[in-house]
C-alpha atoms as a PDB file:
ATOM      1  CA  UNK A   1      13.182 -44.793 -21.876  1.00  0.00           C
ATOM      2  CA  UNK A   2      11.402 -41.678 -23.312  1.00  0.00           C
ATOM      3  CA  UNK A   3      12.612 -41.934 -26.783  1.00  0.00           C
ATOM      4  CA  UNK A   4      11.238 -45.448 -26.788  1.00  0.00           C
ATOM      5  CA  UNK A   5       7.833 -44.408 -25.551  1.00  0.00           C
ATOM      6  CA  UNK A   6       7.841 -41.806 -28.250  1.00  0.00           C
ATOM      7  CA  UNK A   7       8.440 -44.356 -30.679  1.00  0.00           C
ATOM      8  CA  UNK A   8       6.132 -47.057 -29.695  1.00  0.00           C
ATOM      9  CA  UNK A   9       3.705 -44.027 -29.731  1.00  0.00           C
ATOM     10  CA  UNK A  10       4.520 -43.358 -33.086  1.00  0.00           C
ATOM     11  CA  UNK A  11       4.297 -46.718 -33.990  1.00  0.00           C
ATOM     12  CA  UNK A  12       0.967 -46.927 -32.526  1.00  0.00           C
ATOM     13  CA  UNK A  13      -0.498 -43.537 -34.294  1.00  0.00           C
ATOM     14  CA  UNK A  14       0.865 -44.717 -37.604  1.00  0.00           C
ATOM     15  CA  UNK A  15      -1.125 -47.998 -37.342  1.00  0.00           C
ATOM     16  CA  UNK A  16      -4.254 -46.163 -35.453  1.00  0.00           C
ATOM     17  CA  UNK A  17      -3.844 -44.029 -38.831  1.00  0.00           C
ATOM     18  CA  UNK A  18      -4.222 -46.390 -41.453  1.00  0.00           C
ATOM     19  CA  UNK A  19      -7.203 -47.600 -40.059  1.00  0.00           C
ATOM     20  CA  UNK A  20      -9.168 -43.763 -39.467  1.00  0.00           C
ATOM     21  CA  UNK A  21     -10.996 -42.036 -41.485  1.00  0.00           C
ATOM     22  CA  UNK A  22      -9.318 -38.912 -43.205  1.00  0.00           C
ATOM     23  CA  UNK A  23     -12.166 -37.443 -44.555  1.00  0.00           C
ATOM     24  CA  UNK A  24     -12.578 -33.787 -44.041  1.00  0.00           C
ATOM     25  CA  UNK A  25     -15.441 -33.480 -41.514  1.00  0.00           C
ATOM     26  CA  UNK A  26     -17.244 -30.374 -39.848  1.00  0.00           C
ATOM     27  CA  UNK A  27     -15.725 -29.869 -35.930  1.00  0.00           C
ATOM     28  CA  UNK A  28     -18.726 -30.742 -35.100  1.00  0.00           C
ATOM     29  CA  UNK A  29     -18.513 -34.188 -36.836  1.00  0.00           C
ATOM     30  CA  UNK A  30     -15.047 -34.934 -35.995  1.00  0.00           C
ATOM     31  CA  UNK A  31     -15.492 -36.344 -32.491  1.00  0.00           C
ATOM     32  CA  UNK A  32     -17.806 -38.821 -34.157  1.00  0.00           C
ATOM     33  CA  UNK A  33     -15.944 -39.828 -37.548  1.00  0.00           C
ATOM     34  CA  UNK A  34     -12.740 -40.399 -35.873  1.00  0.00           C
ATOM     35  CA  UNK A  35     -10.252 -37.246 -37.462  1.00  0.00           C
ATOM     36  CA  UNK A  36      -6.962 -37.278 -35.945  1.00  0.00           C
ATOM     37  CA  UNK A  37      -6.455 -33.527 -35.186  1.00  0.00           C
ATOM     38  CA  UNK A  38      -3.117 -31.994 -34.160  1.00  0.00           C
ATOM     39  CA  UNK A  39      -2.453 -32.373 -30.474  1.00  0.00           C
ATOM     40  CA  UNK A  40      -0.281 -30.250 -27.894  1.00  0.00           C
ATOM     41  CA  UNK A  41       0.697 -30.869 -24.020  1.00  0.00           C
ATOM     42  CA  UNK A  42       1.997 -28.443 -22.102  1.00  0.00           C
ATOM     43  CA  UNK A  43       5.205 -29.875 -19.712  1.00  0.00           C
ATOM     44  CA  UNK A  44       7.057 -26.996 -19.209  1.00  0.00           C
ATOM     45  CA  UNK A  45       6.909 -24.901 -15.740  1.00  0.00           C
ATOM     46  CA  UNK A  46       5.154 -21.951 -15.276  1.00  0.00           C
ATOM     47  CA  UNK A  47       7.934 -19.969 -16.462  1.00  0.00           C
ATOM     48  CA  UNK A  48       7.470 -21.048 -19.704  1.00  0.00           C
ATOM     49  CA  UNK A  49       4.453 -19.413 -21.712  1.00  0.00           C
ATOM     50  CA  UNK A  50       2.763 -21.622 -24.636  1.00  0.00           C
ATOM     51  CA  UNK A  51       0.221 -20.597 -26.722  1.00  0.00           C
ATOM     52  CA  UNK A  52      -1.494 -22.792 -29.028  1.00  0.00           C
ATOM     53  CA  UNK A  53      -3.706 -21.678 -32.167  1.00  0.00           C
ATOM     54  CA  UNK A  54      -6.226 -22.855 -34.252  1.00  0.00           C
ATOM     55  CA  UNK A  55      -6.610 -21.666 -38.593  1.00  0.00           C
ATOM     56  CA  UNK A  56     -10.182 -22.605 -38.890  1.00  0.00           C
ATOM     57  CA  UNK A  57     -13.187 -21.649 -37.457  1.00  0.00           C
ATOM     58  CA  UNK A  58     -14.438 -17.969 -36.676  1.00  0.00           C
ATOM     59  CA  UNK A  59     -13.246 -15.001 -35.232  1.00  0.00           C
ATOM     60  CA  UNK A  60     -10.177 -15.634 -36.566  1.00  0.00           C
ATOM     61  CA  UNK A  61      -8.674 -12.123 -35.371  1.00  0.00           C
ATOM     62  CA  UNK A  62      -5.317 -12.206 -34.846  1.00  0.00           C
ATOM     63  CA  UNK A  63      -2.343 -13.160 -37.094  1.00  0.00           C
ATOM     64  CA  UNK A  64       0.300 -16.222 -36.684  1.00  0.00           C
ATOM     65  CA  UNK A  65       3.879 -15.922 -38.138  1.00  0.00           C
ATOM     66  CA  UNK A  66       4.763 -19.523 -38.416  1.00  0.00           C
ATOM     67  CA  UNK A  67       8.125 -20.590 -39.220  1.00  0.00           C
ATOM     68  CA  UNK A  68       7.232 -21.794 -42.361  1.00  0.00           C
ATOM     69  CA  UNK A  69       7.554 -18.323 -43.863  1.00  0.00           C
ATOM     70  CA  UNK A  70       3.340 -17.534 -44.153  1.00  0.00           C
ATOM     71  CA  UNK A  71       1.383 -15.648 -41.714  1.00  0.00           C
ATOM     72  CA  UNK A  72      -1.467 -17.145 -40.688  1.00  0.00           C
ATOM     73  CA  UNK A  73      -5.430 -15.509 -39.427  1.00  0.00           C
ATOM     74  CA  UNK A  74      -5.834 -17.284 -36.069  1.00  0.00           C
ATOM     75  CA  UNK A  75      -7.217 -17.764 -32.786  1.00  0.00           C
ATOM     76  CA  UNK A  76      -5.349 -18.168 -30.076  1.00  0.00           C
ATOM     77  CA  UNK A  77      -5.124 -19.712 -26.621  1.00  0.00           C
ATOM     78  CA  UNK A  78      -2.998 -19.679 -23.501  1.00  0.00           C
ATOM     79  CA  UNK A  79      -2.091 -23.640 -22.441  1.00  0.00           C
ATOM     80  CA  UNK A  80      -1.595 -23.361 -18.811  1.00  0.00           C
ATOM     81  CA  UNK A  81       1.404 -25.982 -17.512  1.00  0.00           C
ATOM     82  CA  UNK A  82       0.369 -29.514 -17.404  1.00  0.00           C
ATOM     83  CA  UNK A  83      -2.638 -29.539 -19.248  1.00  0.00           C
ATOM     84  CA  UNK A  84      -3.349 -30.531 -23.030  1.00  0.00           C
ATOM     85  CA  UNK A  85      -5.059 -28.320 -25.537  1.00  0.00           C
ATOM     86  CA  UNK A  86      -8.235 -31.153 -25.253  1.00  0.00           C
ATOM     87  CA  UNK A  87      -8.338 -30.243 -21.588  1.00  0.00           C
ATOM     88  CA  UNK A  88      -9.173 -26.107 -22.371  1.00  0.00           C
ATOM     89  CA  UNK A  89     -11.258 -26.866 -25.497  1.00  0.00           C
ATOM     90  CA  UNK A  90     -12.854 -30.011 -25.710  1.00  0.00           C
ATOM     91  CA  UNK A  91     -12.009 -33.023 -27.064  1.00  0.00           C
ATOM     92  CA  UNK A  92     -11.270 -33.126 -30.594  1.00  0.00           C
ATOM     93  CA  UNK A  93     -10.326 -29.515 -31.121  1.00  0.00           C
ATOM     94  CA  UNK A  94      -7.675 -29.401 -33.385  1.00  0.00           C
ATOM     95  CA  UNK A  95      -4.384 -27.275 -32.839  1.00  0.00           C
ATOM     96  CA  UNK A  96      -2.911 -25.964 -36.056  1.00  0.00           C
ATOM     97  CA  UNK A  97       0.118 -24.510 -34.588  1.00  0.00           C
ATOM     98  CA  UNK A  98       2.329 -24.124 -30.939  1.00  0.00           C
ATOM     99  CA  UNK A  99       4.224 -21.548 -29.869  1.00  0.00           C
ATOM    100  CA  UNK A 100       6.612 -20.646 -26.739  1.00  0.00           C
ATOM    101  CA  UNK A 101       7.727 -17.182 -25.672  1.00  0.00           C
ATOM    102  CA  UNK A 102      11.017 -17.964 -25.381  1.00  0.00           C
ATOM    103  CA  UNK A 103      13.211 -19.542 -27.738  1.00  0.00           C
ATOM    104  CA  UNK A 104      12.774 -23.098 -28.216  1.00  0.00           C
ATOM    105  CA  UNK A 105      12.888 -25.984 -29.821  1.00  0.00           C
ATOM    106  CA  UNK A 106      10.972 -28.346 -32.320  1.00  0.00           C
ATOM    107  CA  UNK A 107      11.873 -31.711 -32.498  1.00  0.00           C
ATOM    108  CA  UNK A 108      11.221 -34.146 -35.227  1.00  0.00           C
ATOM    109  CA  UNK A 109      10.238 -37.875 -35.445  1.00  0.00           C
ATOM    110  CA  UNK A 110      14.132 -38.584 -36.465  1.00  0.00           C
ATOM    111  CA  UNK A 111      15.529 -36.691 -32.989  1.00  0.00           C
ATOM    112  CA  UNK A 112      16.698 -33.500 -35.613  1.00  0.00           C
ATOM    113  CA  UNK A 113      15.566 -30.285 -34.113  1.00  0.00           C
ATOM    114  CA  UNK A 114      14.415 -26.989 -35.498  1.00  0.00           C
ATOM    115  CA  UNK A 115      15.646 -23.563 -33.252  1.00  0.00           C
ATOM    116  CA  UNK A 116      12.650 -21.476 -32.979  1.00  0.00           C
ATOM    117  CA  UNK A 117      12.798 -17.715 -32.024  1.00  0.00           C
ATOM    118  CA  UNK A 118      10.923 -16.707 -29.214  1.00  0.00           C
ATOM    119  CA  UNK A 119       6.972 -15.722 -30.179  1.00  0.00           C
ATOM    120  CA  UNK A 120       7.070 -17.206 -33.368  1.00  0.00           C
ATOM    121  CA  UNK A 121       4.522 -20.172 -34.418  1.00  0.00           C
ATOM    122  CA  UNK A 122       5.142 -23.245 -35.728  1.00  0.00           C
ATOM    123  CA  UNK A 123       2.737 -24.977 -38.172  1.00  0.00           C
ATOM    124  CA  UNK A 124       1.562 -28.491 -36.839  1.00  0.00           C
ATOM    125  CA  UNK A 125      -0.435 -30.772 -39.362  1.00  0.00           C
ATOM    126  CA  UNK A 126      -3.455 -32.778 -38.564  1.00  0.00           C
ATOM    127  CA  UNK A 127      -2.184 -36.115 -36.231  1.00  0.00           C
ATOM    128  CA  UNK A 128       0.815 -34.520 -35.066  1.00  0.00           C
ATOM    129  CA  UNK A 129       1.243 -34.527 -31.715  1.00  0.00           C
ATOM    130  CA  UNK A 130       3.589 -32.766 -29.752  1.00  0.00           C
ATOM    131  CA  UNK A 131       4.231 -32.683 -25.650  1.00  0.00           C
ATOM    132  CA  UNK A 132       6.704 -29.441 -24.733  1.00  0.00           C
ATOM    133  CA  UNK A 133       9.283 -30.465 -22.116  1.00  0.00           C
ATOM    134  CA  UNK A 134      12.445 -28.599 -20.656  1.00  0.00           C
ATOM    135  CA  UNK A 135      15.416 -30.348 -22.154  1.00  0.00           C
ATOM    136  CA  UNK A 136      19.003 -29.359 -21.192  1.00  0.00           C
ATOM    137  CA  UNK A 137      17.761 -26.025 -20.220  1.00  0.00           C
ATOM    138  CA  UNK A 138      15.770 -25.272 -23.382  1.00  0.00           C
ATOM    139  CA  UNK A 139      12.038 -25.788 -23.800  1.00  0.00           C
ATOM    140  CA  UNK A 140      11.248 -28.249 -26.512  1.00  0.00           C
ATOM    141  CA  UNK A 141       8.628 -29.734 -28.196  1.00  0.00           C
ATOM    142  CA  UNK A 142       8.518 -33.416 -29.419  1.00  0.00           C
ATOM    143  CA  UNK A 143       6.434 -35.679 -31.693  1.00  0.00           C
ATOM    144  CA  UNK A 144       4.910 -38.627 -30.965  1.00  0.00           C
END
């Protein structure tokens, strides 16, 4: 039953996308022009820590090793269990990458995963969503 709510939702953001504007916007502007941003809920128990980050913007003081091999200047931000990164803030604020402190997972559209090491960021682009869950014992993160 989940995997088929993940794919109705992506069936849902892939239509919702063809018919927003992709237009690169000011934050301020984005709530109003309709810019998917990059989305992450936090499912996982307290025990689990996840961090989400942001590229853009100021005080951009700390540094992001994603998994994509670049390190990024970022901001970062603690995203307590069962809350979304909307929820600590605002709406429209655009993640740009997720990361657990414990090894985890990343899970793709096509159910293939990606083993990520503990403290190390993964790169999220704009519209993808992602809701961190424990499965079989492992934190992971899934799109939808």
């Amino acid at each position: 039953m989940t995997r088929m709510r993940r794919q109705l939702r992506l069936v849902l953001a892939l239509a919702l996308g063809a018919a927003v504007t992709t237009s690169v916007v000011a934050p301020a502007q984005a709530a109003s022009a309709g810019v998917l941003d990059g989305d992450v809920t936090n499912r996982l128990s307290s025990t689990y820590t996840v961090k989400v980050a942001t590229f853009s913007g100021s005080n951009l003081t700390e540094k992001c090793p994603a998994t994509n091999g670049t390190t990024y200047s970022c901001r970062t931000y603690w995203l307590p269990n069962g809350r979304a990164d909307d929820q600590i803030n605002g709406r429209n604020w655009d993640t740009d990458a997720l990361m657990v402190e414990s090894p985890y997972r990343v899970y793709s559209w096509t159910g293939t995963y990606q083993n990520v090491p503990a403290f190390r960021w993964y790169k999220i682009s704009d519209g993808d969503n992602r809701t961190c869950e424990l499965t079989s014992n492992t934190p992971a993160c899934f799109a939808y």
